[in-house]
Protein backbone atom coordinates (compact mmCIF):
# COMPACT_ATOMS: atom_id res chain seq x y z
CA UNK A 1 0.00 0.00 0.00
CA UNK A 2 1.43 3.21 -1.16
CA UNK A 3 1.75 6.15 1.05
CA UNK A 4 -0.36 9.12 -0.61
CA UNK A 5 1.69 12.75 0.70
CA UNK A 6 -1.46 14.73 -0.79
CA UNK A 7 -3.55 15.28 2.72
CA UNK A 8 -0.41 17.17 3.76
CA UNK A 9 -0.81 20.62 3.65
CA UNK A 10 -4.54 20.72 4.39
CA UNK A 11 -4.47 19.67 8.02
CA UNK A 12 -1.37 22.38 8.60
CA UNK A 13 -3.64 24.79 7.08
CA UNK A 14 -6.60 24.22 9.05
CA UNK A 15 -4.46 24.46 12.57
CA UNK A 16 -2.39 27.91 11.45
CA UNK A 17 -4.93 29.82 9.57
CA UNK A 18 -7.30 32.15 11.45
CA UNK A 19 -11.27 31.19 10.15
CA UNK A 20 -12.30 33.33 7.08
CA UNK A 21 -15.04 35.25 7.20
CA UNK A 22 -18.54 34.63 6.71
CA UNK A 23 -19.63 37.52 4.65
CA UNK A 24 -17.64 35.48 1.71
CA UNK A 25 -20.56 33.15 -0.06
CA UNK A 26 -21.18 29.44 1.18
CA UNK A 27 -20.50 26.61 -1.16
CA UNK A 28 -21.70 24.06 1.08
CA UNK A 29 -22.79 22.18 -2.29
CA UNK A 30 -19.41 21.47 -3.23
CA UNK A 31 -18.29 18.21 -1.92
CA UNK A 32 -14.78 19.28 -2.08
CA UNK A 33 -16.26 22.59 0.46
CA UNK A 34 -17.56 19.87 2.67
CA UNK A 35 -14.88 17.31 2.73
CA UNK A 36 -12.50 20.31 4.05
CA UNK A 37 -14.72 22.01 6.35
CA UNK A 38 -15.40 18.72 8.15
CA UNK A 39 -11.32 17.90 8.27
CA UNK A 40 -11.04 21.22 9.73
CA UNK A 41 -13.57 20.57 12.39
CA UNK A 42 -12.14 17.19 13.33
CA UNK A 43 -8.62 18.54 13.47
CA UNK A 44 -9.85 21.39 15.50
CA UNK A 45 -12.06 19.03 17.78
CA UNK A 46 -8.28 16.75 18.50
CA UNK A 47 -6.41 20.07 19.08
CA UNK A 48 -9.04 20.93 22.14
CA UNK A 49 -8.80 17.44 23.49
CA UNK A 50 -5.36 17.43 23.40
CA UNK A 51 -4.92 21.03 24.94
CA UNK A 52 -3.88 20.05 28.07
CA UNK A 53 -1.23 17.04 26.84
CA UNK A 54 2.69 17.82 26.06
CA UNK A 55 2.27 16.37 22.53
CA UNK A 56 6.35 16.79 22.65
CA UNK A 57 6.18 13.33 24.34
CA UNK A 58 6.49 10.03 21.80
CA UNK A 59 3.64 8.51 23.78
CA UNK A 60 0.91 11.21 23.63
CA UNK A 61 1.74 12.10 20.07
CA UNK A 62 0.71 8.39 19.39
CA UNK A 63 -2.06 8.54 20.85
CA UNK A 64 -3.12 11.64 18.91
CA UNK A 65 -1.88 9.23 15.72
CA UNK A 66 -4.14 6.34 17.41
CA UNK A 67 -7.05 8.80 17.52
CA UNK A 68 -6.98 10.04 13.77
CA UNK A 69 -6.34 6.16 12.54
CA UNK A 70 -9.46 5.29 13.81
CA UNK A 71 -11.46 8.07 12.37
CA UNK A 72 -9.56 7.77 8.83
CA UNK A 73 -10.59 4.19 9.19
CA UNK A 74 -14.41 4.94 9.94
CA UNK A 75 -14.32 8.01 7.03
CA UNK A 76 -13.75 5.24 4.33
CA UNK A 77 -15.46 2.40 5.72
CA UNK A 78 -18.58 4.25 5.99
CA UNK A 79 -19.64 4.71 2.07
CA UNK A 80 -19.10 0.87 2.36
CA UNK A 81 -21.15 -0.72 5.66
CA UNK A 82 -22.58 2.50 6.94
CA UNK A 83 -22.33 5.14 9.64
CA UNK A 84 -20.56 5.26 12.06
CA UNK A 85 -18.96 1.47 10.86
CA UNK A 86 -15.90 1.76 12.82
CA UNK A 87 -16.78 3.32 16.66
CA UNK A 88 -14.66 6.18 16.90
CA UNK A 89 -13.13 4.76 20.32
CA UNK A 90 -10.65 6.45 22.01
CA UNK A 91 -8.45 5.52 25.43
CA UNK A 92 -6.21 8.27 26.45
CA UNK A 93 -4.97 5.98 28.65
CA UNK A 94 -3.61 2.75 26.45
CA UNK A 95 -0.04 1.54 25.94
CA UNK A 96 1.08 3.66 23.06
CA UNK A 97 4.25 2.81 22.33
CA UNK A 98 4.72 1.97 18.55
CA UNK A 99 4.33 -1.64 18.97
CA UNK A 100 1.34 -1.54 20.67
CA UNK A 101 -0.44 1.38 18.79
CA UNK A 102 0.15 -0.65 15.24
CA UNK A 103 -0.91 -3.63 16.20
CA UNK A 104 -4.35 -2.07 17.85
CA UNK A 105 -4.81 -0.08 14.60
CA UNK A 106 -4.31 -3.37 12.84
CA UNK A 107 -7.21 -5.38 14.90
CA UNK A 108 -8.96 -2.47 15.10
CA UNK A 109 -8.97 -2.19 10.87
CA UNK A 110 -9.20 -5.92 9.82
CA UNK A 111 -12.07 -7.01 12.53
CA UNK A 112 -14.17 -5.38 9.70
CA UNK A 113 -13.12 -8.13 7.16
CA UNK A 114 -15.71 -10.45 8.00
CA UNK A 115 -18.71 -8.46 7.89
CA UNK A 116 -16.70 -6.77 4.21
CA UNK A 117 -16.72 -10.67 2.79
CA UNK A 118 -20.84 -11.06 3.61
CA UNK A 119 -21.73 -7.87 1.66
CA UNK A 120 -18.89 -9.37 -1.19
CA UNK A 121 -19.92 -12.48 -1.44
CA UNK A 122 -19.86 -12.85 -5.17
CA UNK A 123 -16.31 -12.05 -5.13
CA UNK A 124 -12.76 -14.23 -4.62
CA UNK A 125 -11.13 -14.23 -1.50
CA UNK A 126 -8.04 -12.35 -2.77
CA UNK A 127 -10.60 -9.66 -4.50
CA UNK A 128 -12.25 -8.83 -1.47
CA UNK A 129 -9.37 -8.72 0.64
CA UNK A 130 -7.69 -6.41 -2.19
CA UNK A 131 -10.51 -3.86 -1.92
CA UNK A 132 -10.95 -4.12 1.58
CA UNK A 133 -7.12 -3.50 2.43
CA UNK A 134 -7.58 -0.56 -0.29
CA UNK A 135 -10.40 0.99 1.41
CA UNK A 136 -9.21 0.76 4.90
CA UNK A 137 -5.71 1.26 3.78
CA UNK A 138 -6.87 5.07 2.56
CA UNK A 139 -8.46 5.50 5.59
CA UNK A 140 -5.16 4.90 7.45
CA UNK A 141 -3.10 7.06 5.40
CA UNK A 142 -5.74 10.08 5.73
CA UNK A 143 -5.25 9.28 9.81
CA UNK A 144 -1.55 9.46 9.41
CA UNK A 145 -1.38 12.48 7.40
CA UNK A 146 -3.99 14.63 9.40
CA UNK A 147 -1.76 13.48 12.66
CA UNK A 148 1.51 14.77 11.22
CA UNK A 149 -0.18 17.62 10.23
CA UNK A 150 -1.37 18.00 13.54
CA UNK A 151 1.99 17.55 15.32
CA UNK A 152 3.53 19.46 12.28
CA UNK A 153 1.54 22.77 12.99
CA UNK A 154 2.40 22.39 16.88
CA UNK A 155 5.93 22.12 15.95
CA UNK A 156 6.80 18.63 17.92
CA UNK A 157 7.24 16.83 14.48
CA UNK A 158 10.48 16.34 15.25
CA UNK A 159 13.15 13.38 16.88
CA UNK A 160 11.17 10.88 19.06
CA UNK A 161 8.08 11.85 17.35
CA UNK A 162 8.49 11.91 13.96
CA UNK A 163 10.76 8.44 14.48
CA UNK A 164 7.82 7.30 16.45
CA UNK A 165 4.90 7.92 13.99
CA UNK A 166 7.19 6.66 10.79
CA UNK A 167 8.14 2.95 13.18
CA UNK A 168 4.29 2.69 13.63
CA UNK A 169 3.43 3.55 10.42
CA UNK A 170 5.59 0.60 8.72
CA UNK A 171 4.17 -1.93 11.84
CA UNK A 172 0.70 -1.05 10.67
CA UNK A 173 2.01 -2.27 6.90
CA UNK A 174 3.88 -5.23 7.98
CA UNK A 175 0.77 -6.31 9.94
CA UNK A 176 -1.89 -5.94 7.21
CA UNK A 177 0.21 -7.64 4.99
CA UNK A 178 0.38 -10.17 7.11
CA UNK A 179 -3.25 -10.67 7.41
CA UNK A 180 -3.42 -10.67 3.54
CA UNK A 181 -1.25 -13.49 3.55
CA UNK A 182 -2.88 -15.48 6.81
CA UNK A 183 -6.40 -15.39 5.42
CA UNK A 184 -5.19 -15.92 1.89
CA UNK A 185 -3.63 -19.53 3.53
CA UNK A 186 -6.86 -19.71 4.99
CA UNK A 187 -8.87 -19.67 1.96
CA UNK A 188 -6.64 -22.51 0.26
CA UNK A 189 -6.68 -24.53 2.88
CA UNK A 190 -10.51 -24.61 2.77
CA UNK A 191 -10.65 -24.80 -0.73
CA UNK A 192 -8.42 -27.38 -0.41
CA UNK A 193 -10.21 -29.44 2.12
CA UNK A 194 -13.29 -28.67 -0.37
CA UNK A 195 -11.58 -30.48 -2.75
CA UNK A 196 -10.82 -33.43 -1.42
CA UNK A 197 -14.14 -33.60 0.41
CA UNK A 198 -15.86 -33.75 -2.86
CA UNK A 199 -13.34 -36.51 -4.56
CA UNK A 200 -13.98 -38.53 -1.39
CA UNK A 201 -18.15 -38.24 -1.79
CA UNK A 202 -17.46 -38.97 -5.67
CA UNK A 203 -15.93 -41.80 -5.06
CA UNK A 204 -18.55 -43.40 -2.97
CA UNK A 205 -21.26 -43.01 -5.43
């Protein structure tokens, strides 16, 4: 899954830009106009919960990262199994070291793939869990980049942090890769057993 580097500059914008005024015309019917005023409330909604937290340390910047996973996660799930899909859960308290925060983002993502297969089920197992890792893939990516823009605009992107994010970041793509491959095993295994089942009752006939 490739890294996309084009959420950026939208999240810094929304944290160091004053609000324009409202005497400029609405265009509240442009999805684009939507998509960004809704980023900009979400990034401004973390920045108040996090007012009170030293985001210079590794271990609350990840869980500012853990936070904005899990709502880039329910953002792109929710076109796909409906609102509010993913529970936009939140522990301030949870081990966040990198280790731990990947491998929750990781459960957290693929416990959808079950439910994903059901509304799929005219499709291969390796062409639902293609799209599904797509779709859930974007969603972390949009978390990641609205968290470094976060930590970015507060000026703690740096050292422990940045190192911090970028470890987790590569955790979270070892570990959906290795779910790919674990229910891809799966799948030929049953198929397999399938198989054999069938030569088995065949043969009895």
């Amino acid at each position: 899954m490739a890294i996309s580097s084009s959420n950026t500059s939208a999240g810094s914008t929304a944290v160091n830009q004053p609000a324009k005024s409202n005497n400029a015309p609405a265009k509240s019917d442009d999805p684009r106009n939507v998509r960004e005023q809704a980023r900009q409330v979400q990034n401004t909604a973390i920045l108040k919960a996090n007012e009170q937290v030293s985001l210079r340390s590794n271990n609350d910047s990840l869980s500012l990262l853990y936070k904005t996973a899990l709502e880039g996660i329910n953002t792109e799930l929710e076109p796909v199994m409906g609102e509010n899909a993913a529970q936009k859960i939140y522990d301030s308290g949870i081990d966040t070291s990198p280790e731990a925060t990947a491998e929750r983002i990781v459960s957290f993502a693929t416990g959808f793939y079950g439910r994903y297969k059901e509304l799929n089920p005219d499709k291969s197992e390796e062409e639902n869990l293609n799209n599904f890792l797509s779709i859930i893939g974007g969603g972390i990516d949009k978390g990641f980049a609205d968290a470094k823009d976060i930590l970015k605009g507060l000026k703690v992107y740096e050292g422990e942090v940045e190192s911090g994010v970028d470890k987790t970041y590569s955790l979270v793509l070892q570990g959906l890769n290795n779910f790919r491959e674990k229910m891809l095993e799966l799948a030929g295994n049953n198929q397999d057993a399938d198989t054999t089942s069938n030569v088995s009752n065949n043969s009895t006939v």
